[in-house]
C-alpha atoms as a PDB file:
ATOM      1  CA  UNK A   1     117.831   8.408  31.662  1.00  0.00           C
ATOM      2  CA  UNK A   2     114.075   7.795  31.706  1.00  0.00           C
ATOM      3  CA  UNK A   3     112.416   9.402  28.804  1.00  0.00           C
ATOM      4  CA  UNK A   4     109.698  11.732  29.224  1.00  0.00           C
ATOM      5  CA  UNK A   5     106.042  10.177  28.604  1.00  0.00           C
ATOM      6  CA  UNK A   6     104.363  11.580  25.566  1.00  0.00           C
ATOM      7  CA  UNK A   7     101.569  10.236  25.563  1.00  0.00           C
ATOM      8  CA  UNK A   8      99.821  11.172  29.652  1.00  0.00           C
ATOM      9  CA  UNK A   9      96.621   8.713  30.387  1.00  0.00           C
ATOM     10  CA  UNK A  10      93.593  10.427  29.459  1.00  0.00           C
ATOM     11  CA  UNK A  11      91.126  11.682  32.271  1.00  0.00           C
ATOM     12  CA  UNK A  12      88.577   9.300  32.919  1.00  0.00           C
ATOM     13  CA  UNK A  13      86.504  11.549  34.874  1.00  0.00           C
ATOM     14  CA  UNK A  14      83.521  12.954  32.182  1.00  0.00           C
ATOM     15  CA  UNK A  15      83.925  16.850  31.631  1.00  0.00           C
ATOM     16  CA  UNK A  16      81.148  19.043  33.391  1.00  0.00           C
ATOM     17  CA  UNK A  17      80.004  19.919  30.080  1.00  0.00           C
ATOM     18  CA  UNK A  18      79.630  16.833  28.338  1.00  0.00           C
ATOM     19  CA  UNK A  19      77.308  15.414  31.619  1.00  0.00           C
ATOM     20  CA  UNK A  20      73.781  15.920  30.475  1.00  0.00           C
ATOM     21  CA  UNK A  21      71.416  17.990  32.434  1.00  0.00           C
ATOM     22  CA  UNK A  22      69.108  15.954  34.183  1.00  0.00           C
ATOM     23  CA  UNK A  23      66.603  19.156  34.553  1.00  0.00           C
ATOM     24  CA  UNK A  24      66.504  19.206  30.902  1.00  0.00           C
ATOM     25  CA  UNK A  25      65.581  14.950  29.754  1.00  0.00           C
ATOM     26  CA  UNK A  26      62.963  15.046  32.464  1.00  0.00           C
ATOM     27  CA  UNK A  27      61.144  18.410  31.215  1.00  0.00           C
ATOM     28  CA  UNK A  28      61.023  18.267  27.518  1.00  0.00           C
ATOM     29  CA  UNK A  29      58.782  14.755  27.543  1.00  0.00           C
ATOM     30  CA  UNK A  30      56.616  16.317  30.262  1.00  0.00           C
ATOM     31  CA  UNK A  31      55.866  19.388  27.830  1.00  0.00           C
ATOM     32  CA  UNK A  32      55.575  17.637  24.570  1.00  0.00           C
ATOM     33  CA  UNK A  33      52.832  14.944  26.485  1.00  0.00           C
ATOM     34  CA  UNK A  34      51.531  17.683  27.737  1.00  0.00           C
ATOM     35  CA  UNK A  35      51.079  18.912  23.851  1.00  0.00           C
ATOM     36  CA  UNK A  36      49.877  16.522  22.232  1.00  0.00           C
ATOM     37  CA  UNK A  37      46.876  16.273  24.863  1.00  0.00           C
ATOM     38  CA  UNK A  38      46.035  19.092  24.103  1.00  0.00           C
ATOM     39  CA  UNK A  39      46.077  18.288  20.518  1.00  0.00           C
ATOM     40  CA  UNK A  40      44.515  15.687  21.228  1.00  0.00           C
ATOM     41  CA  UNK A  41      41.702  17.298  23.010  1.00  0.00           C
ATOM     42  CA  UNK A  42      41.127  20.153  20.599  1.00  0.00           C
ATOM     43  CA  UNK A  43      40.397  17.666  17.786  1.00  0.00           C
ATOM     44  CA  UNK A  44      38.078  15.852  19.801  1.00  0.00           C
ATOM     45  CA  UNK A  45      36.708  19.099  20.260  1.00  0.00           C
ATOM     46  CA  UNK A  46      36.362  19.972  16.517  1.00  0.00           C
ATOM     47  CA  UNK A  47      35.272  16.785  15.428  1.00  0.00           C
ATOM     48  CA  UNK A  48      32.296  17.012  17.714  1.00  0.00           C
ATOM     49  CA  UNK A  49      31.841  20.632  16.574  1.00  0.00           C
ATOM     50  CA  UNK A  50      31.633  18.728  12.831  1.00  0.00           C
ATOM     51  CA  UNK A  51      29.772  16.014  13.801  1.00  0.00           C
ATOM     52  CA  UNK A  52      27.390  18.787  15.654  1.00  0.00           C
ATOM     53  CA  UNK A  53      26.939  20.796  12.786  1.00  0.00           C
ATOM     54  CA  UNK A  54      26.627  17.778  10.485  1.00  0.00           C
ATOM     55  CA  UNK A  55      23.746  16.831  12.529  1.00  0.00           C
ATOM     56  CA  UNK A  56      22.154  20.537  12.847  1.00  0.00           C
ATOM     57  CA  UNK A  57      22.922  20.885   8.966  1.00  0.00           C
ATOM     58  CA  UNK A  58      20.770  17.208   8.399  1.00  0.00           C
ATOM     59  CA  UNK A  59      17.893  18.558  10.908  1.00  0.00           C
ATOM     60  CA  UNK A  60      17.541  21.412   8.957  1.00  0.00           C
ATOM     61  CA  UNK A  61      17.483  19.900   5.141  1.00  0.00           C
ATOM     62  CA  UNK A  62      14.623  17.592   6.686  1.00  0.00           C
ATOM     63  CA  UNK A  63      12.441  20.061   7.975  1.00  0.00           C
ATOM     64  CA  UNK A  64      12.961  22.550   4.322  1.00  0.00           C
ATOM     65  CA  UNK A  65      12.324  18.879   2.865  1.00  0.00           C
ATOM     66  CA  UNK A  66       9.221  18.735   5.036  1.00  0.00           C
ATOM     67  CA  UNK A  67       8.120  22.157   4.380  1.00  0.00           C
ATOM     68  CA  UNK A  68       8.190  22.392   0.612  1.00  0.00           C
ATOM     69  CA  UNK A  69       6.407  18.429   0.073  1.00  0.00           C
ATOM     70  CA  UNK A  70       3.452  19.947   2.955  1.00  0.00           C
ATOM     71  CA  UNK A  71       3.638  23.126   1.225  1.00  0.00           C
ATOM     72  CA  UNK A  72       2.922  21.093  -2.145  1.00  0.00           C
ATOM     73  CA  UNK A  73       0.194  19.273  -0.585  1.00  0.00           C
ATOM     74  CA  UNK A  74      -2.124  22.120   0.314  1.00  0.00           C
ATOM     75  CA  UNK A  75      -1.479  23.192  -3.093  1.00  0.00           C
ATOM     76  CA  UNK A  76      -2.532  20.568  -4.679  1.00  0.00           C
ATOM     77  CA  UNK A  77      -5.179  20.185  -1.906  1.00  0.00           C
ATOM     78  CA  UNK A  78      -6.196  24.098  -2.860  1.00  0.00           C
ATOM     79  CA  UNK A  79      -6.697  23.161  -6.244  1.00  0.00           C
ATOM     80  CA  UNK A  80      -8.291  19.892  -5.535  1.00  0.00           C
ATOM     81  CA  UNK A  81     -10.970  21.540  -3.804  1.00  0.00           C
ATOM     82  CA  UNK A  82     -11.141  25.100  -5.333  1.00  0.00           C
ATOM     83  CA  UNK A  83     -14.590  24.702  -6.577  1.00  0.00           C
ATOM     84  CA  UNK A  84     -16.091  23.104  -3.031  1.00  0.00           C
ATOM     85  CA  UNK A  85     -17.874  26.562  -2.402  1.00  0.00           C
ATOM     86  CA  UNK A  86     -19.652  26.765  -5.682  1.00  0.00           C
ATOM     87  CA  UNK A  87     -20.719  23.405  -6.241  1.00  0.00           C
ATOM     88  CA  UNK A  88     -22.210  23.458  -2.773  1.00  0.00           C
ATOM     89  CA  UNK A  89     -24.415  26.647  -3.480  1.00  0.00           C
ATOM     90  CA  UNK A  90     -25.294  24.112  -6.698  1.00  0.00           C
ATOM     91  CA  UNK A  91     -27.166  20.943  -4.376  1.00  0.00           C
ATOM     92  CA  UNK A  92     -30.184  23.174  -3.592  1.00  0.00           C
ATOM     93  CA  UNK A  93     -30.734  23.368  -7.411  1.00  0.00           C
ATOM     94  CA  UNK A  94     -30.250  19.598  -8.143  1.00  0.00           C
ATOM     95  CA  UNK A  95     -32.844  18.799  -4.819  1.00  0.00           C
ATOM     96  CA  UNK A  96     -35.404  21.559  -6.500  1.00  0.00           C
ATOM     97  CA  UNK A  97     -34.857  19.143 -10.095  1.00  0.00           C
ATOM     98  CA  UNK A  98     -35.389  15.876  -7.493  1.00  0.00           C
ATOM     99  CA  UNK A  99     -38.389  16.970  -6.255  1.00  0.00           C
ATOM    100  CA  UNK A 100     -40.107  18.176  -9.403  1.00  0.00           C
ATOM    101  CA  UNK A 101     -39.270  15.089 -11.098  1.00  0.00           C
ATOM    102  CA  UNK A 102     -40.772  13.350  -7.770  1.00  0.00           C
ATOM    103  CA  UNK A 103     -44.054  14.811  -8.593  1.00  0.00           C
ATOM    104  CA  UNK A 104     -44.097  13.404 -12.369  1.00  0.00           C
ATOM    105  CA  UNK A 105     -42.952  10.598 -11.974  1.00  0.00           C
ATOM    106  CA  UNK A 106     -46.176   8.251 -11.361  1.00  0.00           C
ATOM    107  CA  UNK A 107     -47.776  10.340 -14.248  1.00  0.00           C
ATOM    108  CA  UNK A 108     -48.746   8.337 -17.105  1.00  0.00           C
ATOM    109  CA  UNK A 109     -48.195  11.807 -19.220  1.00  0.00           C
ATOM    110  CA  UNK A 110     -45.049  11.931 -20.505  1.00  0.00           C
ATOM    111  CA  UNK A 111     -45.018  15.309 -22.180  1.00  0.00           C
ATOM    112  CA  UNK A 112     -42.065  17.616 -23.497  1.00  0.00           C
ATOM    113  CA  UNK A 113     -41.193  19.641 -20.759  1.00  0.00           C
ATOM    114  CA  UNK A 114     -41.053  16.376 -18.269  1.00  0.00           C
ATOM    115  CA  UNK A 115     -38.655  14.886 -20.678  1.00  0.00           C
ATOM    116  CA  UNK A 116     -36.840  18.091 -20.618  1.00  0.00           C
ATOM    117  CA  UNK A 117     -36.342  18.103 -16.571  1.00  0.00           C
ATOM    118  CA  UNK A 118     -35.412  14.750 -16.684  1.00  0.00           C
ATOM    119  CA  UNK A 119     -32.442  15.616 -19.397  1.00  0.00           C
ATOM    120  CA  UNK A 120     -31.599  18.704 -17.521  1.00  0.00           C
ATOM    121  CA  UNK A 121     -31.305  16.394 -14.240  1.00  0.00           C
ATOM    122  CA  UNK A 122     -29.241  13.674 -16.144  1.00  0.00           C
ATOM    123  CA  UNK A 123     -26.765  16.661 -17.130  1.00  0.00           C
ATOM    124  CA  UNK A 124     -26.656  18.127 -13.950  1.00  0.00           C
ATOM    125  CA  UNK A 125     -25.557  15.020 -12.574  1.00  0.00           C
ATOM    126  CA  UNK A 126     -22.709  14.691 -15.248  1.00  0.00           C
ATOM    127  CA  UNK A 127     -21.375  17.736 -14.616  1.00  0.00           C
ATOM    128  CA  UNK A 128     -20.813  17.363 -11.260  1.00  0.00           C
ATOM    129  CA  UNK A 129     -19.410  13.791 -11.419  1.00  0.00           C
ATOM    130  CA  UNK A 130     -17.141  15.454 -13.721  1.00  0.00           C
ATOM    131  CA  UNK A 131     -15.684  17.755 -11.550  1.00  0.00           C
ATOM    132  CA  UNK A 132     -15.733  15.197  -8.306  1.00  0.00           C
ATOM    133  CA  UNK A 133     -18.927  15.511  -7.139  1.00  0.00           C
ATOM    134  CA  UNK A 134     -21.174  11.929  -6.513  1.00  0.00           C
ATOM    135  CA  UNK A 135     -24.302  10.684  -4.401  1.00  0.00           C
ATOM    136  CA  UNK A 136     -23.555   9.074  -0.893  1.00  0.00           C
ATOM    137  CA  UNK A 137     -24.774   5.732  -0.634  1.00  0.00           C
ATOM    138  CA  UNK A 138     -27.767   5.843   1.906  1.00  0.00           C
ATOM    139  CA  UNK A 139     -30.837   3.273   1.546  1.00  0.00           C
ATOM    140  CA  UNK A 140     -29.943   0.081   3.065  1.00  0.00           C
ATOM    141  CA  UNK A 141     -26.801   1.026   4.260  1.00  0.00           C
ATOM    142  CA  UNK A 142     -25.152   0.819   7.990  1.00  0.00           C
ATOM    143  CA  UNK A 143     -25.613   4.417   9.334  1.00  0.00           C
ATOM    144  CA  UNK A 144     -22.549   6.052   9.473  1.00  0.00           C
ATOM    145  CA  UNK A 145     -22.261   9.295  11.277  1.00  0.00           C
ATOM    146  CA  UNK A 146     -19.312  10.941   9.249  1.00  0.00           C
ATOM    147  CA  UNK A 147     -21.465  10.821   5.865  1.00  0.00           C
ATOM    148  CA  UNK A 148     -24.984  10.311   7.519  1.00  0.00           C
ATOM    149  CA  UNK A 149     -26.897  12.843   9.444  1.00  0.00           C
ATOM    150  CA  UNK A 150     -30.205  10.808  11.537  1.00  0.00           C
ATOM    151  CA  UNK A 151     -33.488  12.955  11.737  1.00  0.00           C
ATOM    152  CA  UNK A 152     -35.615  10.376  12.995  1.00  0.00           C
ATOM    153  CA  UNK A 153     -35.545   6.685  13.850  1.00  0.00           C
ATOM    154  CA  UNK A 154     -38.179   4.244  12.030  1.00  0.00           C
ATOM    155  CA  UNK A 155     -39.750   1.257  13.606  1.00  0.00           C
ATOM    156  CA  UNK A 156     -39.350  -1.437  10.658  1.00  0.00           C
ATOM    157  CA  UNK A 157     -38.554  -4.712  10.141  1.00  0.00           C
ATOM    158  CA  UNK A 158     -37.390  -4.004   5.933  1.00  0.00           C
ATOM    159  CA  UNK A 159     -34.396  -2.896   7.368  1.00  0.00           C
ATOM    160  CA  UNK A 160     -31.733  -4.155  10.180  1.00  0.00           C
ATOM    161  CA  UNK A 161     -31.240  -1.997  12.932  1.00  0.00           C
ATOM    162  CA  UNK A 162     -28.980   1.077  12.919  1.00  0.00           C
ATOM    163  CA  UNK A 163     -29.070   0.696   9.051  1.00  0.00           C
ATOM    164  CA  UNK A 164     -30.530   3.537   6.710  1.00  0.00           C
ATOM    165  CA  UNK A 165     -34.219   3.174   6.046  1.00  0.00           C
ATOM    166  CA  UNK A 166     -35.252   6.540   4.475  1.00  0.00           C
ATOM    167  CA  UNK A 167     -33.275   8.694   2.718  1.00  0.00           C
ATOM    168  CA  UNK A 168     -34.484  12.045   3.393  1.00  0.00           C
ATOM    169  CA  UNK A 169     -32.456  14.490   1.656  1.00  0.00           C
ATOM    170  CA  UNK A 170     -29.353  13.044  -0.996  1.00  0.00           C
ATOM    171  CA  UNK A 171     -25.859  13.646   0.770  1.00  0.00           C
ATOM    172  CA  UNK A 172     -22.821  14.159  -2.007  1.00  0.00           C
ATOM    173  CA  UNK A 173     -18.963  13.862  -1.617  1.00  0.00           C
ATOM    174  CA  UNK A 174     -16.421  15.632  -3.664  1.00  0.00           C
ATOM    175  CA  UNK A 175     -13.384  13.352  -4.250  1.00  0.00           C
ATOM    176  CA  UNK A 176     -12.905  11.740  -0.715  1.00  0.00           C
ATOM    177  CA  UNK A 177     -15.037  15.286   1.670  1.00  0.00           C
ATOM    178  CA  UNK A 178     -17.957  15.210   2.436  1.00  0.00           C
ATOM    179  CA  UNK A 179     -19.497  18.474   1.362  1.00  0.00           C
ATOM    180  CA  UNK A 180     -23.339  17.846   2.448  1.00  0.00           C
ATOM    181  CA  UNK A 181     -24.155  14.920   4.288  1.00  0.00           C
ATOM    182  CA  UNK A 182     -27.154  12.459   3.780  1.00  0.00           C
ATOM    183  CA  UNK A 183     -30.142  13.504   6.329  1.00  0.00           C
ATOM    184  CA  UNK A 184     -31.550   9.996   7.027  1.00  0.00           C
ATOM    185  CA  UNK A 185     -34.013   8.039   9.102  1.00  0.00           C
ATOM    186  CA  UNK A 186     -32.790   5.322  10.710  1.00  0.00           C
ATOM    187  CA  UNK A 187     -34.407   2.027  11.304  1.00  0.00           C
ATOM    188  CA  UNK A 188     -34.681   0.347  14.767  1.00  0.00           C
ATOM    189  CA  UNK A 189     -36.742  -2.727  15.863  1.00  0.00           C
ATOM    190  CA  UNK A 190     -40.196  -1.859  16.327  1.00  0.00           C
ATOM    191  CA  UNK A 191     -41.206  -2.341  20.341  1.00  0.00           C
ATOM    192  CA  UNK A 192     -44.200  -3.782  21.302  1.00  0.00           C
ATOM    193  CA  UNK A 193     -47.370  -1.784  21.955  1.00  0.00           C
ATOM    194  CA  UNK A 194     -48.850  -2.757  25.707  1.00  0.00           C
ATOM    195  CA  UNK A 195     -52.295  -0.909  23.774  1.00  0.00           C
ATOM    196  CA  UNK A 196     -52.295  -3.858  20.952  1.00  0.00           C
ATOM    197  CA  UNK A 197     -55.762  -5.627  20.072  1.00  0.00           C
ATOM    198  CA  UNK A 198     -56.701  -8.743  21.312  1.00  0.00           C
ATOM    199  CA  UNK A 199     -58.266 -11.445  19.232  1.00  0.00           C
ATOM    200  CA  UNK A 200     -61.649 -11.744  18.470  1.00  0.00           C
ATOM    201  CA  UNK A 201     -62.496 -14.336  20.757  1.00  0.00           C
ATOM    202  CA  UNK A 202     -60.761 -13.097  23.631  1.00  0.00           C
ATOM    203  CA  UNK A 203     -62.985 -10.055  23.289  1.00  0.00           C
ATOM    204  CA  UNK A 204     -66.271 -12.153  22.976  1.00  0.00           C
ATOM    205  CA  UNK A 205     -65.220 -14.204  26.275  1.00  0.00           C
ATOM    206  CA  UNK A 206     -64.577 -10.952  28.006  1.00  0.00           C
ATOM    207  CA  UNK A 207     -68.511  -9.774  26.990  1.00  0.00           C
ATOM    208  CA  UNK A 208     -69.988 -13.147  27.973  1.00  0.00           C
END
């Protein structure tokens, strides 16, 4: 008598719930790609927001930068130049000193109140080297329009042309501005005169 077997084959075909759902492998990589993108994406975003802001942040420290060292300049430009206005109303009195001294100054006399003008003069001009103010160079000089202002042109040979002969009224800077420029005559190569004399004895040929 055969006994019974115990121990049946096991079934080799794979239980319906241990297959795996094909639906489910081939949509969880598609959504987690799909994820990181987009994570991807938004910090590409926010780093060019940074970078953007960085760059707007830089932009704007430069120009405050800017702002204060030009706002510092025409400070310091005020104050260099605070006094322009009064020491200009002060060159009429130094010119009316000039020209009374100009009047002396081939007199033999030398009396008190000459040597007085001639110290006040001397102070004058202290003062306002003191506080910036000095002579333009003029006589002999190439004639330059930004500290030169030409009356007149003079026929010389003392001088080269387009150079300074006569200095008509003093011209003065303070610091590096010119606050009154030089009035001038300027020299220029005198041109023959078509009305000049002839010599002596071309005249006497002409009478004989």
């Amino acid at each position: 008598m055969e006994e019974p077997n115990t121990n049946p084959e096991p079934d080799t075909e794979p239980s319906e719930t241990n297959e795996p759902s094909s639906g489910s492998n081939t949509a969880e990589p598609t959504s987690l790609e799909q994820e990181i993108h987009a994570m991807k994406t938004e910090l590409e975003q926010k780093n060019n927001d940074l970078k953007a802001a960085q760059e707007k942040h830089l932009r704007v420290f430069a120009e405050m930068e800017n702002y204060k060292k030009r706002t510092a300049r025409d400070q310091m430009e005020q104050l260099r130049y605070a006094n322009e206005k009064l020491l200009r109303e002060l060159l009429p009195v130094l010119d009316n000193l000039e020209r009374a001294l100009s009047h002396v100054k081939d007199s033999s006399e030398r009396s008190p109140w000459i040597e007085g003008v001639e110290l006040t003069y001397r102070q004058f001009l202290d003062v306002l080297k003191k506080f910036g103010v000095t002579p333009i160079a003029s006589v002999g000089e190439s004639f330059d329009p930004s500290c030169h202002q030409a009356v007149t042109y003079l026929d010389t040979n003392e001088h080269p042309e387009n150079h300074v002969a006569v200095e008509l009224q003093k011209g003065y800077l303070y610091h590096e501005r010119v606050i009154r420029p030089s009035m001038v005559a300027v020299a220029r190569k005198p041109s023959r005169s078509t009305s000049e004399e002839k010599p002596d004895g071309e005249e006497n040929k002409e009478h004989s």
